[in-house]
PDB file of N, CA and C in Angstrom:
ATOM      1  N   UNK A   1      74.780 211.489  88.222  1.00  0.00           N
ATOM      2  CA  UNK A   1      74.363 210.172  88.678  1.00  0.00           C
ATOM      3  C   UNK A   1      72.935 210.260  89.212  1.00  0.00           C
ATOM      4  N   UNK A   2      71.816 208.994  88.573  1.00  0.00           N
ATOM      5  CA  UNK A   2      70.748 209.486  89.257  1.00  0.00           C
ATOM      6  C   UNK A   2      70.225 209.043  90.679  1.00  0.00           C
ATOM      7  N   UNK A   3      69.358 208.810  91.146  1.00  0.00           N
ATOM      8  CA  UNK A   3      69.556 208.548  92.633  1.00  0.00           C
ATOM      9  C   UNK A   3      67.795 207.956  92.149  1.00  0.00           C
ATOM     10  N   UNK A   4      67.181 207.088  91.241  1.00  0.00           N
ATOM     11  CA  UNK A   4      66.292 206.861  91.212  1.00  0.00           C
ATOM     12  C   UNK A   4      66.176 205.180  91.838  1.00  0.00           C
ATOM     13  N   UNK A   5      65.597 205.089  93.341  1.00  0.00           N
ATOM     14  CA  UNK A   5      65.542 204.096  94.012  1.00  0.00           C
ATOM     15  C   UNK A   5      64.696 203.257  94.071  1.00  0.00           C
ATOM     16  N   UNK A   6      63.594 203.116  92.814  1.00  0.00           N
ATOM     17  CA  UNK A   6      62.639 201.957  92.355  1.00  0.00           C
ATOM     18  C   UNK A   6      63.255 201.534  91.413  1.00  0.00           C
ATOM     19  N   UNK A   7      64.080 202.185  90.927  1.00  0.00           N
ATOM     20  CA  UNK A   7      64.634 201.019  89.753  1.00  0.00           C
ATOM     21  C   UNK A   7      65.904 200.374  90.432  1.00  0.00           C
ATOM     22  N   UNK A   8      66.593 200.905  91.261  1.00  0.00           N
ATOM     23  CA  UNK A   8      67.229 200.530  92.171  1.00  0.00           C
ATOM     24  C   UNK A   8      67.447 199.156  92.870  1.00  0.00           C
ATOM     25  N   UNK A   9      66.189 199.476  93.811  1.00  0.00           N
ATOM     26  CA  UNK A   9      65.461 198.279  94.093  1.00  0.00           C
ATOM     27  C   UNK A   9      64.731 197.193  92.969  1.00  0.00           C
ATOM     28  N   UNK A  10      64.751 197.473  91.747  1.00  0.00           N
ATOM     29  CA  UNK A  10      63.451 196.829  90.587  1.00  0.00           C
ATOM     30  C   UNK A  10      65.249 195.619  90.173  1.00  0.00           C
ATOM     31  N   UNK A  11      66.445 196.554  90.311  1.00  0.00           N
ATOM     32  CA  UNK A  11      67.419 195.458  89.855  1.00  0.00           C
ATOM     33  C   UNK A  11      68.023 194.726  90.709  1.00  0.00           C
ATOM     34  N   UNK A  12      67.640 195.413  91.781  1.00  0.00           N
ATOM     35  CA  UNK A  12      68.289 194.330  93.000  1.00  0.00           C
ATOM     36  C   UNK A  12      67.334 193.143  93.103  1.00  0.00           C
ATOM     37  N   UNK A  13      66.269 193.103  93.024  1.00  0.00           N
ATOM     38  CA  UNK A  13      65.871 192.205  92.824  1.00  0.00           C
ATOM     39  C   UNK A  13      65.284 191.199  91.870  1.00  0.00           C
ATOM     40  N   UNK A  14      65.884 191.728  90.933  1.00  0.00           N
ATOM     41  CA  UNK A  14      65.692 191.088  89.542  1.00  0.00           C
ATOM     42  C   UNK A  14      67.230 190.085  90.017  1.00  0.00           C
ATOM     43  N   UNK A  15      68.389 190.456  90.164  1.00  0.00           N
ATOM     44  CA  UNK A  15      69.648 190.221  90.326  1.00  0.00           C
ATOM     45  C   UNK A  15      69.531 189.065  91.358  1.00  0.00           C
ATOM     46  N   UNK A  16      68.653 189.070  92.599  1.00  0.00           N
ATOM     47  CA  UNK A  16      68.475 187.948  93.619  1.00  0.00           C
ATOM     48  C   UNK A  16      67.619 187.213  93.302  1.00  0.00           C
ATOM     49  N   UNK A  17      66.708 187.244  92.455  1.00  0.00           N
ATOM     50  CA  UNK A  17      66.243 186.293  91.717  1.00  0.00           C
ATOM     51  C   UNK A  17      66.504 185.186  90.656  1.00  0.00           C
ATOM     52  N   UNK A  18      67.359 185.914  89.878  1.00  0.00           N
ATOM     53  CA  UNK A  18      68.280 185.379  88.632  1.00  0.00           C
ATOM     54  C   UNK A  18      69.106 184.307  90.017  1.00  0.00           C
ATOM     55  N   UNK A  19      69.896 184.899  90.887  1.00  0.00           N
ATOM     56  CA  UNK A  19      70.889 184.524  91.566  1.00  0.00           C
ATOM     57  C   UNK A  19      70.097 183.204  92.478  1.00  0.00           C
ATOM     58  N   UNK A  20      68.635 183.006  92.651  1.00  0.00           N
ATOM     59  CA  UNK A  20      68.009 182.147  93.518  1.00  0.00           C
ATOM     60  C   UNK A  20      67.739 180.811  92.532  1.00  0.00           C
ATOM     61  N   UNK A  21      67.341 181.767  90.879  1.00  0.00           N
ATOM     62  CA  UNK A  21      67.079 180.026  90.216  1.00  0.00           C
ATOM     63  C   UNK A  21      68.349 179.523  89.894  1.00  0.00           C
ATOM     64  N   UNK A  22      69.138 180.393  89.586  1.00  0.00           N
ATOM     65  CA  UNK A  22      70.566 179.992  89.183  1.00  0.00           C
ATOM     66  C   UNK A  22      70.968 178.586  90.211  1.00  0.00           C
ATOM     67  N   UNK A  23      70.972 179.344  91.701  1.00  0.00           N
ATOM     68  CA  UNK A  23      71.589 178.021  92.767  1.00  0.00           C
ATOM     69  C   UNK A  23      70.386 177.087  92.511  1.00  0.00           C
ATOM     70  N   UNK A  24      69.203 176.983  92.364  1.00  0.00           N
ATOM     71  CA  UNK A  24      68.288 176.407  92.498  1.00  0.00           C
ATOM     72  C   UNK A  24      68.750 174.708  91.469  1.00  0.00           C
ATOM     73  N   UNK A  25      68.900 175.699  90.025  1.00  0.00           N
ATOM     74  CA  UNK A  25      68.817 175.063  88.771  1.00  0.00           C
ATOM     75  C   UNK A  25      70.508 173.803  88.814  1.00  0.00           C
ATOM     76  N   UNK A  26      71.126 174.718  88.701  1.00  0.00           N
ATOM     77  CA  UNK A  26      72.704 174.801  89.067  1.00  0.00           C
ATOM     78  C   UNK A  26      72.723 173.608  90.172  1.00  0.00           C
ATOM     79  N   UNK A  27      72.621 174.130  91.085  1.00  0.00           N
ATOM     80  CA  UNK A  27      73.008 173.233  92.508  1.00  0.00           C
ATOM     81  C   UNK A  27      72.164 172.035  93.061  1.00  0.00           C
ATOM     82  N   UNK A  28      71.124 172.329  92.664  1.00  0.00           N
ATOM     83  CA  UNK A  28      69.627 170.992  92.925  1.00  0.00           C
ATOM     84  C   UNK A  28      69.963 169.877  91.972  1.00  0.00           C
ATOM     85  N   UNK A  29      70.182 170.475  90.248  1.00  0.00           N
ATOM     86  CA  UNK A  29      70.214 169.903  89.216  1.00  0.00           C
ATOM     87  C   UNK A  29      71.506 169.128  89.235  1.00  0.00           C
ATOM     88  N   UNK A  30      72.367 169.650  89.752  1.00  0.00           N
ATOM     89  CA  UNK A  30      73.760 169.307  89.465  1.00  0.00           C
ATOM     90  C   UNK A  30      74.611 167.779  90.757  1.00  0.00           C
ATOM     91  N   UNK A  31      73.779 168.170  92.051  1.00  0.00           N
ATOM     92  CA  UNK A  31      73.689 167.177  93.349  1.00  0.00           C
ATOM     93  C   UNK A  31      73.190 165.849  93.007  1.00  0.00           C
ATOM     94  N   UNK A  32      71.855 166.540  92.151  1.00  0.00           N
ATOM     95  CA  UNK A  32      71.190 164.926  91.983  1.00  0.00           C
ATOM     96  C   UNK A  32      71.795 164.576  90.782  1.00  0.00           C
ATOM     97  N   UNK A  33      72.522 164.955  90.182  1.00  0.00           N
ATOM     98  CA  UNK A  33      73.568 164.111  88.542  1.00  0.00           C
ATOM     99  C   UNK A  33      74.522 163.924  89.931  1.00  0.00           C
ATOM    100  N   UNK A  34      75.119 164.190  90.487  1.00  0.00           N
ATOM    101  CA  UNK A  34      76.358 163.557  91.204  1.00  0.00           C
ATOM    102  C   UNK A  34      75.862 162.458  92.014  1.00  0.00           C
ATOM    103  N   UNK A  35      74.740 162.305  92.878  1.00  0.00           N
ATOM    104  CA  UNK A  35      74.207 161.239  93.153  1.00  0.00           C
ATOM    105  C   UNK A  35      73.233 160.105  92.796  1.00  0.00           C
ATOM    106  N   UNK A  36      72.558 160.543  91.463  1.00  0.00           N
ATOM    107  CA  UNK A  36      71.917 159.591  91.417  1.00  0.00           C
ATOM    108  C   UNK A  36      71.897 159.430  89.380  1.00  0.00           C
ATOM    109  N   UNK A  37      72.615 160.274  89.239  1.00  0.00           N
ATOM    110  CA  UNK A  37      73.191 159.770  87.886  1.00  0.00           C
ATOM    111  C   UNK A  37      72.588 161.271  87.080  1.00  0.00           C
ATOM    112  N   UNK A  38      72.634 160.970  85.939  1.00  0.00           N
ATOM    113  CA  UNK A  38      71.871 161.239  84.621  1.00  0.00           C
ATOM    114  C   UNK A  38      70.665 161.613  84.177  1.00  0.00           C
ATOM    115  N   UNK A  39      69.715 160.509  84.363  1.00  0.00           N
ATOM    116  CA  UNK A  39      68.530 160.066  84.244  1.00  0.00           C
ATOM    117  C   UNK A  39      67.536 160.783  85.351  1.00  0.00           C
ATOM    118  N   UNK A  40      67.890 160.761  86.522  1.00  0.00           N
ATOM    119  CA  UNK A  40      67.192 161.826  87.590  1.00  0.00           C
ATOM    120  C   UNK A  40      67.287 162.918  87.218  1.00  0.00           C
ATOM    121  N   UNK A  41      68.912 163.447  86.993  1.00  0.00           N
ATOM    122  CA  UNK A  41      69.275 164.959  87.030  1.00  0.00           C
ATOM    123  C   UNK A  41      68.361 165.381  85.776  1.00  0.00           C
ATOM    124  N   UNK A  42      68.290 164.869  84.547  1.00  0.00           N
ATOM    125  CA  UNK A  42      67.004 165.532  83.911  1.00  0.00           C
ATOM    126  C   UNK A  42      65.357 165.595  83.924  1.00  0.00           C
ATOM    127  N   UNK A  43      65.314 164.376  84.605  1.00  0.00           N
ATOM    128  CA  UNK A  43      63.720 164.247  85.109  1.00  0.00           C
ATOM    129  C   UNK A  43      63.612 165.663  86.185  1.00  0.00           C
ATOM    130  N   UNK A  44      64.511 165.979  86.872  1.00  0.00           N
ATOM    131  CA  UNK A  44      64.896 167.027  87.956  1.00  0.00           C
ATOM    132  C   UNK A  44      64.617 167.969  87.374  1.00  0.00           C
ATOM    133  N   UNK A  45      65.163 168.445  86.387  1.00  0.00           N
ATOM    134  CA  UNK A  45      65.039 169.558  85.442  1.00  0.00           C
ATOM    135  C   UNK A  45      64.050 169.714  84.452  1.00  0.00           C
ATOM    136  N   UNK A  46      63.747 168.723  84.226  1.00  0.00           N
ATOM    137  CA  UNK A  46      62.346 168.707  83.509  1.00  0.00           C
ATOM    138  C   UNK A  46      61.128 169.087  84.592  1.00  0.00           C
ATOM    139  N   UNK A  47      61.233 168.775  85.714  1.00  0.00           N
ATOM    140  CA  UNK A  47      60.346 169.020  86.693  1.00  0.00           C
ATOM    141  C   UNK A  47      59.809 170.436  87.011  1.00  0.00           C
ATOM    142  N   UNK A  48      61.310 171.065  87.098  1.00  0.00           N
ATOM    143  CA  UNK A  48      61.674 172.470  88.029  1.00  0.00           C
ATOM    144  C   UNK A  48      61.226 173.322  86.063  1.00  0.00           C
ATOM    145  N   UNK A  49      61.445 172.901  85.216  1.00  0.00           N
ATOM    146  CA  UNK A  49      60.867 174.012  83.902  1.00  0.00           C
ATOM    147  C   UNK A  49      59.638 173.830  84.383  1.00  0.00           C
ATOM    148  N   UNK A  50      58.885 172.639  84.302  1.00  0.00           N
ATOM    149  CA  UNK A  50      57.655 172.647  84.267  1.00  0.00           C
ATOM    150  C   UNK A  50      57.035 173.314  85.763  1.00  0.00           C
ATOM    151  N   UNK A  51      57.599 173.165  86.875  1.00  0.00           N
ATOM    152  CA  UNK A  51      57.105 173.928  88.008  1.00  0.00           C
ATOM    153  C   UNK A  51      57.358 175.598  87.707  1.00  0.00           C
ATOM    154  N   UNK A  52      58.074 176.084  86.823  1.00  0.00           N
ATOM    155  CA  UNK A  52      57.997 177.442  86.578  1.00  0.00           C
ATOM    156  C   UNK A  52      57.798 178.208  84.955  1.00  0.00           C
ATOM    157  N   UNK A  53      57.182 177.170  84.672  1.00  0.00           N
ATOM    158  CA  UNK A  53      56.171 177.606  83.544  1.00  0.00           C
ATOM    159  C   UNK A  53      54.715 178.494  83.691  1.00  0.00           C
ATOM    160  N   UNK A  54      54.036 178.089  84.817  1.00  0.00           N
ATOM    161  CA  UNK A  54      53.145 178.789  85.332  1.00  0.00           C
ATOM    162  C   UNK A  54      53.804 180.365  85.887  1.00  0.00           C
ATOM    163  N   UNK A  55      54.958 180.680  86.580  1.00  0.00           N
ATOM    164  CA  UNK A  55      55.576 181.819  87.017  1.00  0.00           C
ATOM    165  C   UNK A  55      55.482 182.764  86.158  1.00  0.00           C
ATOM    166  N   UNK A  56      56.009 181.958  85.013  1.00  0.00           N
ATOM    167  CA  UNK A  56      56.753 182.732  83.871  1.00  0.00           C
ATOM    168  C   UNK A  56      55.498 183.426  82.825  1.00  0.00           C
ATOM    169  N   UNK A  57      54.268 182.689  82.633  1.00  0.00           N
ATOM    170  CA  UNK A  57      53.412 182.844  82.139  1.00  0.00           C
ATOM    171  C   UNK A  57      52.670 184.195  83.033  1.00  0.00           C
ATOM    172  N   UNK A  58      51.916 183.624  84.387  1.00  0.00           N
ATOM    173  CA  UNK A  58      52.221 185.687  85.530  1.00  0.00           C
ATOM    174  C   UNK A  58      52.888 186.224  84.827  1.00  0.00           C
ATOM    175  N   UNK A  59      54.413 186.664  85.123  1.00  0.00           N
ATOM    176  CA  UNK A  59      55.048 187.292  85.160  1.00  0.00           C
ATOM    177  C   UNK A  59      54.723 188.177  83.442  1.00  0.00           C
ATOM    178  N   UNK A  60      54.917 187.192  82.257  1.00  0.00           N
ATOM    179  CA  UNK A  60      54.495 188.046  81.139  1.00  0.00           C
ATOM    180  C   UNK A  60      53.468 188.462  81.351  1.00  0.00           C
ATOM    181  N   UNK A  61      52.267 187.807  81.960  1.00  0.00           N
ATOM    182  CA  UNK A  61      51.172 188.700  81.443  1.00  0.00           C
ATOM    183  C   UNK A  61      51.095 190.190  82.555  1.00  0.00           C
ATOM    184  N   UNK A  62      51.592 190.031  83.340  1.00  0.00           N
ATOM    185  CA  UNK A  62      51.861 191.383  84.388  1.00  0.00           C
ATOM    186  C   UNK A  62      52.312 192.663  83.966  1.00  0.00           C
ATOM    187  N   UNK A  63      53.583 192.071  83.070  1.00  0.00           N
ATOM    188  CA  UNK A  63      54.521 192.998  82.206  1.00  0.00           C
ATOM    189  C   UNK A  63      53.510 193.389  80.994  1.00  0.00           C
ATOM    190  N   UNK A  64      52.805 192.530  80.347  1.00  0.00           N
ATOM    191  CA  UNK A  64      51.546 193.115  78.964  1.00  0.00           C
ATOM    192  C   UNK A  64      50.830 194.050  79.642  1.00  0.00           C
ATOM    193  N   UNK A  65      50.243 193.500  80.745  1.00  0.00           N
ATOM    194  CA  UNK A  65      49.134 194.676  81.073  1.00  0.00           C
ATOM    195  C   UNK A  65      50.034 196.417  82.376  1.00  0.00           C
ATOM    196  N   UNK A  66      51.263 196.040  82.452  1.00  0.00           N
ATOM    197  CA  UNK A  66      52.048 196.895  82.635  1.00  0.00           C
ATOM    198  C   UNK A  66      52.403 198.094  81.175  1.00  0.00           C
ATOM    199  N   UNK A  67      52.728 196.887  80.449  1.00  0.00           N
ATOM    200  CA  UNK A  67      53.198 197.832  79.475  1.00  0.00           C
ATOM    201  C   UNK A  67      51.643 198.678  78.661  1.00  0.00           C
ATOM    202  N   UNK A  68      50.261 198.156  78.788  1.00  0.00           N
ATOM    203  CA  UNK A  68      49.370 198.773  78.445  1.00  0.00           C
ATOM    204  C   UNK A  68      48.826 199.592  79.154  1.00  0.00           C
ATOM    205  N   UNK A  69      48.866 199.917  80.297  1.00  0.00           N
ATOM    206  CA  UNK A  69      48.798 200.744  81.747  1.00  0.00           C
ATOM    207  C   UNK A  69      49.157 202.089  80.913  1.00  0.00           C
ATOM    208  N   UNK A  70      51.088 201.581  81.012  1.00  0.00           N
ATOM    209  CA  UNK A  70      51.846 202.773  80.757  1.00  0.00           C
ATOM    210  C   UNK A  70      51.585 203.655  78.933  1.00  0.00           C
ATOM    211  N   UNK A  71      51.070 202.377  78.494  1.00  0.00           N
ATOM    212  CA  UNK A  71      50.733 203.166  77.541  1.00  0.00           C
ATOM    213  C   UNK A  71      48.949 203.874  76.953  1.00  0.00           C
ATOM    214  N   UNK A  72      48.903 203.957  77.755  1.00  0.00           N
ATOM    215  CA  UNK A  72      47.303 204.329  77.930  1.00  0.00           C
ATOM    216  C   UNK A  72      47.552 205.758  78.688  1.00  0.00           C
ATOM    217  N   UNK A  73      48.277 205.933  80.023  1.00  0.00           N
ATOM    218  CA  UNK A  73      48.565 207.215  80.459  1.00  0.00           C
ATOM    219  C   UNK A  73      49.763 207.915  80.432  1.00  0.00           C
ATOM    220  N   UNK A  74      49.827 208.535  79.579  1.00  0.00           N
ATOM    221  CA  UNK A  74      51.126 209.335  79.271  1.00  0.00           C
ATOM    222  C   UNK A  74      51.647 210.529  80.010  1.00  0.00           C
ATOM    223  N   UNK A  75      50.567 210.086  81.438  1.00  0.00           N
ATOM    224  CA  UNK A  75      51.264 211.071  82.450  1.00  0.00           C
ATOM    225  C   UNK A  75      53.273 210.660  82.352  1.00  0.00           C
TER     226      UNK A  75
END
């Protein structure tokens, strides 16, 4: 068993993240269809893609120039 504790930590918080948009998406999205219909609950969701379109766009390019890092030094 290995005992390597950055990847450790790299899934624990991959896992509380998944688990934060999930309630986010899930529970925000799902309150406002129970109260205010339909028509909100997707304007809602159309909102929250478009507020994390910019994230998501970081996040790849972090991982490109990660993955060119690692492949540039083959320490």
């Amino acid at each position: 068993m290995s005992r390597d504790l950055r990847r450790y930590a790299r899934q624990t918080q991959a896992r509380l993240l998944v688990g934060l948009f999930t309630l986010v998406y899930l529970l925000g999205v799902g309150l406002i269809y129970i109260f205010y219909g339909k028509a909100p609950a997707l304007m809602a969701l159309l909102c929250l893609l478009a507020a994390l379109a910019p994230v998501a766009i970081v996040i790849v390019i972090l991982a490109l120039i990660n993955w060119i890092v690692k492949r540039a030094n083959p320490d």
